[in-house]
Protein backbone atom coordinates (compact mmCIF):
# COMPACT_ATOMS: atom_id res chain seq x y z
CA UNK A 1 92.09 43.86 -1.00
CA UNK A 2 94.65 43.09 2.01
CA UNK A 3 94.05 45.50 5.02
CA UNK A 4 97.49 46.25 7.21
CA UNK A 5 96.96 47.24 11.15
CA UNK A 6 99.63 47.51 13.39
CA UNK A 7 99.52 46.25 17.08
CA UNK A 8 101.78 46.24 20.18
CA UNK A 9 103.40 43.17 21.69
CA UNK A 10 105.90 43.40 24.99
CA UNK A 11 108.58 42.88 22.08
CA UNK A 12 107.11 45.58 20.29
CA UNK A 13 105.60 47.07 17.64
CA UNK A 14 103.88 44.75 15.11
CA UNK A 15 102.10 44.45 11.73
CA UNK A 16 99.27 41.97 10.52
CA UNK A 17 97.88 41.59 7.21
CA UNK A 18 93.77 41.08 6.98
CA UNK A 19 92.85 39.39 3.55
CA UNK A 20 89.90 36.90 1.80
CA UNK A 21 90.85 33.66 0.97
CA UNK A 22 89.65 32.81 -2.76
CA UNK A 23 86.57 31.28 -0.64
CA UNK A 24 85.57 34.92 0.54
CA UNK A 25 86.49 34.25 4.08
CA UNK A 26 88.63 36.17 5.96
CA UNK A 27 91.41 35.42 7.63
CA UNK A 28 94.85 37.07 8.85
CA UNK A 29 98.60 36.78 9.42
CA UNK A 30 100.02 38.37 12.29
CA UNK A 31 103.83 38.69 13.36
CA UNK A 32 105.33 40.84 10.76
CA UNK A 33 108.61 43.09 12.14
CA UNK A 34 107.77 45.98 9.39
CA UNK A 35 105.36 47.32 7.90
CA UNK A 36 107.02 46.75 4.67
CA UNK A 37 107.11 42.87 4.94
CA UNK A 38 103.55 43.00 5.76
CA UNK A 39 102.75 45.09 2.44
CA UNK A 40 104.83 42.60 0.48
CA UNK A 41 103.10 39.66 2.62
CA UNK A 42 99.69 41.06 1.14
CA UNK A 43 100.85 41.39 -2.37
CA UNK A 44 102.18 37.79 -2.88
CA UNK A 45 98.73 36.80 -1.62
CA UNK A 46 96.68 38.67 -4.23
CA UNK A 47 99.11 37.57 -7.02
CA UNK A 48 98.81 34.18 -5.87
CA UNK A 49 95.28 34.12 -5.55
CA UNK A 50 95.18 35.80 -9.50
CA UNK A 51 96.82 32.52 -10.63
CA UNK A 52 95.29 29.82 -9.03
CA UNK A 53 98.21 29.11 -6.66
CA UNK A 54 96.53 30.42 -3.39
CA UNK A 55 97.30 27.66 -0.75
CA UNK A 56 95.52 28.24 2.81
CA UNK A 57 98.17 28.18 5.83
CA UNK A 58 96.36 26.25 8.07
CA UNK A 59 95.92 23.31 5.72
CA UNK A 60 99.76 23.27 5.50
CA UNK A 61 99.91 23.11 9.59
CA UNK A 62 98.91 19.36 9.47
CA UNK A 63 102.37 16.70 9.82
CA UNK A 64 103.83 14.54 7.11
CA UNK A 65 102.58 11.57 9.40
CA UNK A 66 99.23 12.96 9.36
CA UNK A 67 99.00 12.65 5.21
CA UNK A 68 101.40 9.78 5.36
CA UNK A 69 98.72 6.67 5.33
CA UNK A 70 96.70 8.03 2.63
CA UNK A 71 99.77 8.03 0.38
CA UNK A 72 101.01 4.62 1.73
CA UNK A 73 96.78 2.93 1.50
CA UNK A 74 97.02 4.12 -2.33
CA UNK A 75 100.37 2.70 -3.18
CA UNK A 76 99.36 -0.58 -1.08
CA UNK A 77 96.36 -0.89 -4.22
CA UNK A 78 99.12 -0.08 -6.91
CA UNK A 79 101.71 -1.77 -6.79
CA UNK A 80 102.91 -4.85 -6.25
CA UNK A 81 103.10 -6.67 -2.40
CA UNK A 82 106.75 -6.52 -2.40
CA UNK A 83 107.31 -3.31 -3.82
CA UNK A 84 104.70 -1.86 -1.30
CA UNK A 85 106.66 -3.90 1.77
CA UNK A 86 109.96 -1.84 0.47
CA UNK A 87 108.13 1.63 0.52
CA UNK A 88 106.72 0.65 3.80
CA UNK A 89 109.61 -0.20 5.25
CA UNK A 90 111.67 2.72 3.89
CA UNK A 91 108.64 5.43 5.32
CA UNK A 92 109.19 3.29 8.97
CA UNK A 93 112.44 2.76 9.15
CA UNK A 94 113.72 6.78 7.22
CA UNK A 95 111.18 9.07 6.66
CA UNK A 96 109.07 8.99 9.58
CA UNK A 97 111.60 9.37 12.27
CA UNK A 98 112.76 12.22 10.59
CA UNK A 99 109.35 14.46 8.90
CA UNK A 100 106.82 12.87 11.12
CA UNK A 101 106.64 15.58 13.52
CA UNK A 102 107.26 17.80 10.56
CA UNK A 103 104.52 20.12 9.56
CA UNK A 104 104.51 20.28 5.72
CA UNK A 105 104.69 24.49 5.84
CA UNK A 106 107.89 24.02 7.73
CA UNK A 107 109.70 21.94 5.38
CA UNK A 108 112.45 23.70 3.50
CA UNK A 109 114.62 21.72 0.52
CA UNK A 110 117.79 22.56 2.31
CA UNK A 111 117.01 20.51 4.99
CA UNK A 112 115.51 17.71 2.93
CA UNK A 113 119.21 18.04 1.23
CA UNK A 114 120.69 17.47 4.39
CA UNK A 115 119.26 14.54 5.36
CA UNK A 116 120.11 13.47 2.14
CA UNK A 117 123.67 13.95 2.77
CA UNK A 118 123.10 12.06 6.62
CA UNK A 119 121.67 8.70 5.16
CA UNK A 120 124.48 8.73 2.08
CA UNK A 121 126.69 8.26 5.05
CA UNK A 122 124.91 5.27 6.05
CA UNK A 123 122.62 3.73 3.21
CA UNK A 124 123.58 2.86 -0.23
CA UNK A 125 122.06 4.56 -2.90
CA UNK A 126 119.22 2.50 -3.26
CA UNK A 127 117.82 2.65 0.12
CA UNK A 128 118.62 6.83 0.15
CA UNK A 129 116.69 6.72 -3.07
CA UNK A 130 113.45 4.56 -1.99
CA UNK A 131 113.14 6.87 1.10
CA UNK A 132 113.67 10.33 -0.73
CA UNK A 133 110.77 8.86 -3.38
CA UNK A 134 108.47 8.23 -0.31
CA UNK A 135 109.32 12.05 1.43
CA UNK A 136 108.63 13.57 -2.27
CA UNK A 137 105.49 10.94 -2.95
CA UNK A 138 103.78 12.12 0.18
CA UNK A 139 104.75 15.76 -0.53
CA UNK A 140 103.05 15.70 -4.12
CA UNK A 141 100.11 14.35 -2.50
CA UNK A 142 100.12 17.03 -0.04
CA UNK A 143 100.10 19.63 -3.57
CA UNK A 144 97.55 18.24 -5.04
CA UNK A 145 95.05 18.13 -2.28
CA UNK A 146 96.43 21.77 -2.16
CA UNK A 147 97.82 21.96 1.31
CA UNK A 148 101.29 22.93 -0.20
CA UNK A 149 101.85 25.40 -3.26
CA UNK A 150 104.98 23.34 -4.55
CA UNK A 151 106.65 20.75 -3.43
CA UNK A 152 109.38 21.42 -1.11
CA UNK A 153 111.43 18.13 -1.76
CA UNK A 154 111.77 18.46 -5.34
CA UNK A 155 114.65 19.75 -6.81
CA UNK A 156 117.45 18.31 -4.28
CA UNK A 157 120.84 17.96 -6.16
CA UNK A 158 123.29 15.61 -3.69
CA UNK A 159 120.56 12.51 -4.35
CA UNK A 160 122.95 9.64 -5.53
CA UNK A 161 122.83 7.87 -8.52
CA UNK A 162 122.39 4.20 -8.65
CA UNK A 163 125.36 2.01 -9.97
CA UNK A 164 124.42 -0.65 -12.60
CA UNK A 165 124.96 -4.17 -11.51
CA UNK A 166 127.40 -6.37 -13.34
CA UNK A 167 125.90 -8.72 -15.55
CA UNK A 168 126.60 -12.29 -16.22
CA UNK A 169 125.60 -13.88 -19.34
CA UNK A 170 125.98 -16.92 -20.30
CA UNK A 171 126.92 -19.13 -23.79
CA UNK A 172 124.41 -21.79 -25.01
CA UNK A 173 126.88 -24.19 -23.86
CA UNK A 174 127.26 -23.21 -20.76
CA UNK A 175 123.14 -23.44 -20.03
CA UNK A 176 123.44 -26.85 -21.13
CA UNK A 177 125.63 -27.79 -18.69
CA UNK A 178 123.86 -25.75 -15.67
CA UNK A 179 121.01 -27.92 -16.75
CA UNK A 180 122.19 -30.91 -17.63
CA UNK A 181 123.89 -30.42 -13.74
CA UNK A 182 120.40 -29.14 -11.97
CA UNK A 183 117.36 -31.33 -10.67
CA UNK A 184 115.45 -28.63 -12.57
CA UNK A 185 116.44 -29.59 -16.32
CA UNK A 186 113.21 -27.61 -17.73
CA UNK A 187 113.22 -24.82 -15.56
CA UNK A 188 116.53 -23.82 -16.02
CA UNK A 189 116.09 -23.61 -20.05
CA UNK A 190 112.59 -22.22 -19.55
CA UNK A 191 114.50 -19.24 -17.71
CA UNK A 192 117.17 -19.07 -20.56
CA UNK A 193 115.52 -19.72 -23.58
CA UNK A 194 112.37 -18.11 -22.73
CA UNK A 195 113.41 -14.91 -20.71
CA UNK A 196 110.97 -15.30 -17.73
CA UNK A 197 111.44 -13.60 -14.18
CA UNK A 198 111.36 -16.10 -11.40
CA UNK A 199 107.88 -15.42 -10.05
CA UNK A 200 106.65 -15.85 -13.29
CA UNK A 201 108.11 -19.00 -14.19
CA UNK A 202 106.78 -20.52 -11.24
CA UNK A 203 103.55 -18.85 -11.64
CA UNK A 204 103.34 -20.93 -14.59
CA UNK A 205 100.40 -23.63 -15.06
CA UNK A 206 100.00 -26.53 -17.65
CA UNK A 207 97.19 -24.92 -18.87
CA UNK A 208 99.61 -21.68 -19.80
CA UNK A 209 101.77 -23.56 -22.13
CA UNK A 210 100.31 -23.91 -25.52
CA UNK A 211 102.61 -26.86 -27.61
CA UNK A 212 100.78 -26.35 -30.54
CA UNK A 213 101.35 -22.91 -31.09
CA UNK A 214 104.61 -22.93 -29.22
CA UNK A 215 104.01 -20.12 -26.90
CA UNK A 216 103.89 -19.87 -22.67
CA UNK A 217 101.06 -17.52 -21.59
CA UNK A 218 102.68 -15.37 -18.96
CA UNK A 219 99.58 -13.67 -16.89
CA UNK A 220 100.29 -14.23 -13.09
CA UNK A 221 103.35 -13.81 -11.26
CA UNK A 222 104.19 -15.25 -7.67
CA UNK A 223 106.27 -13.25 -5.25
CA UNK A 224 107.78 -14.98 -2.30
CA UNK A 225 107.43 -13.01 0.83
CA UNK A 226 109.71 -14.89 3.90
CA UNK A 227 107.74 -18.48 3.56
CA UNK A 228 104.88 -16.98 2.07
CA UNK A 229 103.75 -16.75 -1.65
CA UNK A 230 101.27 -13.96 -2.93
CA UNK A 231 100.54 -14.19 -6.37
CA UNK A 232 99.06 -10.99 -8.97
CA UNK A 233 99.91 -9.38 -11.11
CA UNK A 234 103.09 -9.63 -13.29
CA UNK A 235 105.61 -6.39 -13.42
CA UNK A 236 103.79 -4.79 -16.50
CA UNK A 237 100.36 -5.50 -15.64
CA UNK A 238 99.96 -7.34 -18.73
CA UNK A 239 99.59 -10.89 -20.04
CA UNK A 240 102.25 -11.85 -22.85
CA UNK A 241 102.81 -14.49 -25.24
CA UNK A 242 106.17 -15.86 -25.36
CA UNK A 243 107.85 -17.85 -27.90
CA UNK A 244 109.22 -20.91 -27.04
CA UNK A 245 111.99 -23.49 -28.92
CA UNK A 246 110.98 -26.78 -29.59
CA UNK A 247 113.20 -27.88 -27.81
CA UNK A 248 112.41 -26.45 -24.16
CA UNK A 249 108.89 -27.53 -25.32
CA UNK A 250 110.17 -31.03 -25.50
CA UNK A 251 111.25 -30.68 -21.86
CA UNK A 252 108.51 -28.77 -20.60
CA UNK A 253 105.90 -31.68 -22.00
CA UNK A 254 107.81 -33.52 -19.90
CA UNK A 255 107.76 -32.05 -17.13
CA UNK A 256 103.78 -31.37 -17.92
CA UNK A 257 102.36 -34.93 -18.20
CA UNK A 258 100.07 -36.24 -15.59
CA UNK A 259 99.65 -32.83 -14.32
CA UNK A 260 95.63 -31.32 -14.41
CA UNK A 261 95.45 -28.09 -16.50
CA UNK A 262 95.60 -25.93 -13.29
CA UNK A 263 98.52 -27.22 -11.75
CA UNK A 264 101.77 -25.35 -11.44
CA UNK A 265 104.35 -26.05 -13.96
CA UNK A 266 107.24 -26.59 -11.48
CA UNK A 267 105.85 -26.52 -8.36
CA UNK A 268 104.97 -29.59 -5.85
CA UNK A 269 101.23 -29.56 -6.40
CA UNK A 270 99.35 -26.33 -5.19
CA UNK A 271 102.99 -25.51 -3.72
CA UNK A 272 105.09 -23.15 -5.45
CA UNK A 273 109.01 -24.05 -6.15
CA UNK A 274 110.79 -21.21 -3.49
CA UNK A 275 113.58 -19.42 -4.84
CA UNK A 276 116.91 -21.33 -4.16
CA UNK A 277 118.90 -20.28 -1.44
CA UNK A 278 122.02 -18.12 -2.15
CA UNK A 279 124.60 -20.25 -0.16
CA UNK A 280 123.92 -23.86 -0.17
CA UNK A 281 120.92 -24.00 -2.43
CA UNK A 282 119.83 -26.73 -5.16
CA UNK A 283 120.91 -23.45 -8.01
CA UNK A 284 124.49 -22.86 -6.43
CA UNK A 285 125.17 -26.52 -6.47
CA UNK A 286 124.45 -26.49 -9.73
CA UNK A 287 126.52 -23.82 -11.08
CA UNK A 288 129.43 -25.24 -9.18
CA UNK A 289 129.25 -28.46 -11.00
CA UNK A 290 128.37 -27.14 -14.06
CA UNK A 291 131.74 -25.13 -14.01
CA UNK A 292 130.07 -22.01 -15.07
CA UNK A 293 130.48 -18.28 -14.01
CA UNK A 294 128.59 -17.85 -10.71
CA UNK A 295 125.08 -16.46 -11.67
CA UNK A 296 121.71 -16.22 -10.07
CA UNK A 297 118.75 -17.10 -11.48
CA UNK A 298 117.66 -14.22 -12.60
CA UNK A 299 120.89 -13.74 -14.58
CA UNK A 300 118.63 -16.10 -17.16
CA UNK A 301 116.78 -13.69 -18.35
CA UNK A 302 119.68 -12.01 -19.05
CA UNK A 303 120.92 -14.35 -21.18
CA UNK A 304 118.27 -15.04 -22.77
CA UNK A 305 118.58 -11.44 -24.33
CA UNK A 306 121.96 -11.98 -24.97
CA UNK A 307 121.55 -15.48 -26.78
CA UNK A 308 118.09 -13.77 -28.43
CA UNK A 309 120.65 -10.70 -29.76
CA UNK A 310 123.14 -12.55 -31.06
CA UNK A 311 120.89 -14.43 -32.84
CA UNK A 312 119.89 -11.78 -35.07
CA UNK A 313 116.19 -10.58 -33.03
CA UNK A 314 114.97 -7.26 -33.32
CA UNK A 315 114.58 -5.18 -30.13
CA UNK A 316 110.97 -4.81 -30.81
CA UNK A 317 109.95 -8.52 -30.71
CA UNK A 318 112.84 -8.27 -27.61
CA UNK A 319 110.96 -6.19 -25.80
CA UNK A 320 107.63 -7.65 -26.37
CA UNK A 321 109.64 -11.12 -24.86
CA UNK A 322 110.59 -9.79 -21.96
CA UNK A 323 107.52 -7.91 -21.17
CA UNK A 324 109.15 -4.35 -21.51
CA UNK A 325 106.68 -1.83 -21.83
CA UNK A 326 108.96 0.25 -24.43
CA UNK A 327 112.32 -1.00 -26.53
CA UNK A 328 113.57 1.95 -25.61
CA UNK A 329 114.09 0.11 -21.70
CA UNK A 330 115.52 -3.08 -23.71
CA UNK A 331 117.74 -0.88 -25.34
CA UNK A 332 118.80 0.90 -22.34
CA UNK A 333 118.91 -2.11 -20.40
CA UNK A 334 121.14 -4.13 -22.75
CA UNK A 335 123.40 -1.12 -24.08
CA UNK A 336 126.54 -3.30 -23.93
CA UNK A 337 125.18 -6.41 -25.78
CA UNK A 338 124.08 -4.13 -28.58
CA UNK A 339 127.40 -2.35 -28.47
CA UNK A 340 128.96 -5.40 -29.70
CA UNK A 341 127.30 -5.38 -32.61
CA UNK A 342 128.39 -2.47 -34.48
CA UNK A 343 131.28 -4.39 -36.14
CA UNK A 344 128.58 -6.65 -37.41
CA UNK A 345 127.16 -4.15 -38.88
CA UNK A 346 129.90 -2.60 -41.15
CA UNK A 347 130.61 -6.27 -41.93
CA UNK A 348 127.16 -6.91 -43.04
CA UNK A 349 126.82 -3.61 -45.11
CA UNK A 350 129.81 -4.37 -46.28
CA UNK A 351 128.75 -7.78 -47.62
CA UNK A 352 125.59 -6.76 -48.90
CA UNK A 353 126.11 -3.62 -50.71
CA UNK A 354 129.87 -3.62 -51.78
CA UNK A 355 129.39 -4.88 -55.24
CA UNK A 356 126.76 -2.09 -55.93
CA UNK A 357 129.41 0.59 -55.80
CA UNK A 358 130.57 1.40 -59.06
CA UNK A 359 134.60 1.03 -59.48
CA UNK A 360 136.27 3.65 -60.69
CA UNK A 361 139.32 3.38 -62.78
CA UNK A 362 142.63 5.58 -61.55
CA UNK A 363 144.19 6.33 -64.70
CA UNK A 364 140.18 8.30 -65.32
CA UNK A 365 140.41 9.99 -62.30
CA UNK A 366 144.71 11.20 -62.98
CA UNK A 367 143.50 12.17 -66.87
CA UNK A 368 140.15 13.76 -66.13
CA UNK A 369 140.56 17.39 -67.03
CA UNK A 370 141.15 20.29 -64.90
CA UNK A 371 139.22 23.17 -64.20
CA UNK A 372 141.14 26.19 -65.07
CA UNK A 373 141.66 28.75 -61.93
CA UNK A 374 140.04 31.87 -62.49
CA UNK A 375 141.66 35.09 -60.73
CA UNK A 376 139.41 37.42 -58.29
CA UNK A 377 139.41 40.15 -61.59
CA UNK A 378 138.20 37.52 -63.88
């Protein structure tokens, strides 16, 4: 059990609490004003040593910087190079100048909430999000390795939400033209008709497209970084198969022949196809003599699930195209396309089933007898 002793200080009288660690080592906490926050001081420590929850104080002394790398060297392994260059970057550039110094005992939430409320007055809600989810990654670290007893950060209410981006999709016709218009034909339909992301359409090798069973084999995925390309992984993690028309197949054997099984699909040789520029590039020209609505190439994909929809495919084999790890994110995702669809539906019930309902006649239903009203008495 906690021992209290009282000592004298120039400031005054003072209390410290002796107790054991769940280790059996002893240790103390000096400083206490009264005796009576010293006796409730030694309390909280037994009851939190009861449940498990005991947290030494002088593991909580270290800084966030000092945890900091071991949370940054395990998301470096996890994630993909450009999503670890963002996290980087926000821990540089808005966490460490701020909770460096910090020691993790001394961080309290309404602080956290306040600088919050400082970078919403400079950062959109993205960047304020990325560098909250780096302060609050770190800090659940920090609990686990059991240096904190909860996690400070968590729990914030002025975090902003994000706003959804407008999205542009685009009629059959209108990728016919934006490829009939680009000096990439096939990879513009590949994008359209087949759904891919950018990095893994030009990811894609010969050997990856299978003609016979009409199918690309998406398993790598090639993320530009400045000039630099690094390729892994693809979002999910996962290789999928996905269906492609004949038609793009047409194009892509095309584009295929004379190439060994290895090469890249639409790159220059071993040299991947960088993402067109947003002002000036080889895709903007495109779209401006195509006459289209201005999109970007990743606004493909979207269509893709908006031609797919319309045509009548299920959100499961959707999801399964896009590489979505649940339909639940396709349906999320593409809310509005399937809101469209609901008058469809009535329509199509109504085709389908109407001539199963039996008609009734309304002379029956005028002459059909009564029931006579019987009084509360009986």
């Amino acid at each position: 059990m906690a021992t209290i002793e009282s000592y004298t200080t120039a400031a005054g009288k003072r209390y410290q609490v002796r107790y054991r660690t769940p280790q059996h080592t002893q240790t103390k906490k000096r400083g206490f004003r009264t005796k009576r926050d010293a006796e409730d001081f030694a309390a909280t420590v037994e009851v939190r040593k009861l449940a498990g929850e005991y947290v030494k104080p002088s593991l909580g002394r270290v800084t966030v910087a000092d945890i900091a790398p071991i949370w940054l060297s395990r998301k470096e392994s996890d994630v993909a190079r450009s999503n670890y260059r963002m996290l980087e970057s926000a821990w540089r550039v808005h966490v460490q100048p701020r909770w460096g110094t910090v020691r993790l005992s001394d961080i309290d939430l309404a602080d956290v909430e306040l600088w919050i409320a400082d970078m919403r007055r400079k950062s959109g809600a993205t960047t304020v999000i990325r560098a909250y989810g780096v302060l609050a990654g770190i800090l659940d670290d920090a609990v686990k390795a059991r240096r904190l007893r909860a996690n400070p950060a968590r729990g914030v209410e002025n975090l902003p939400r994000k706003t959804s981006k407008r999205r542009v999709y685009l009629t059959a016709d209108d990728v016919g033209r934006l490829a009939a218009e680009s000096k990439h034909r096939a990879l513009i339909l590949t994008l359209a008709y087949c759904g891919l992301r950018w990095g893994e359409a030009v990811a894609l090798r010969v050997q990856d497209v299978e003609f016979l069973r009409r199918r690309i084999m998406i398993r790598d995925n090639a993320v530009q970084l400045a000039s630099d390309f690094s390729e892994g992984l693809t979002k999910s993690r996962k290789d999928r198969s996905v269906p492609v028309p004949q038609f793009v197949l047409d194009e892509l054997s095309v584009q295929c022949k004379g190439r060994a099984l290895d090469a890249l699909v639409f790159g220059d040789g071993a040299a991947y196809l960088p993402r067109p520029k947003s002002d000036g590039g080889w895709f903007v020209a495109a779209v401006k003599r195509a006459k289209v609505q201005i999109v970007t190439p990743h606004d493909l994909r979207h269509t893709c699930a908006s031609l797919a929809i319309s045509a009548g495919v299920n959100v499961l084999a959707l999801a399964r195209m896009l590489g979505h790890a649940d339909p639940s994110v396709t349906l999320r995702v593409y809310a509005d396309l399937f809101d469209t669809d609901l008058d469809a539906v009535a329509e199509a019930l109504d085709a389908k089933c109407a001539q199963s309902v039996p008609n009734r006649c309304p002379a029956d239903v005028e002459q059909a007898p009564k029931k006579p009203l019987t009084s509360v008495n009986g």
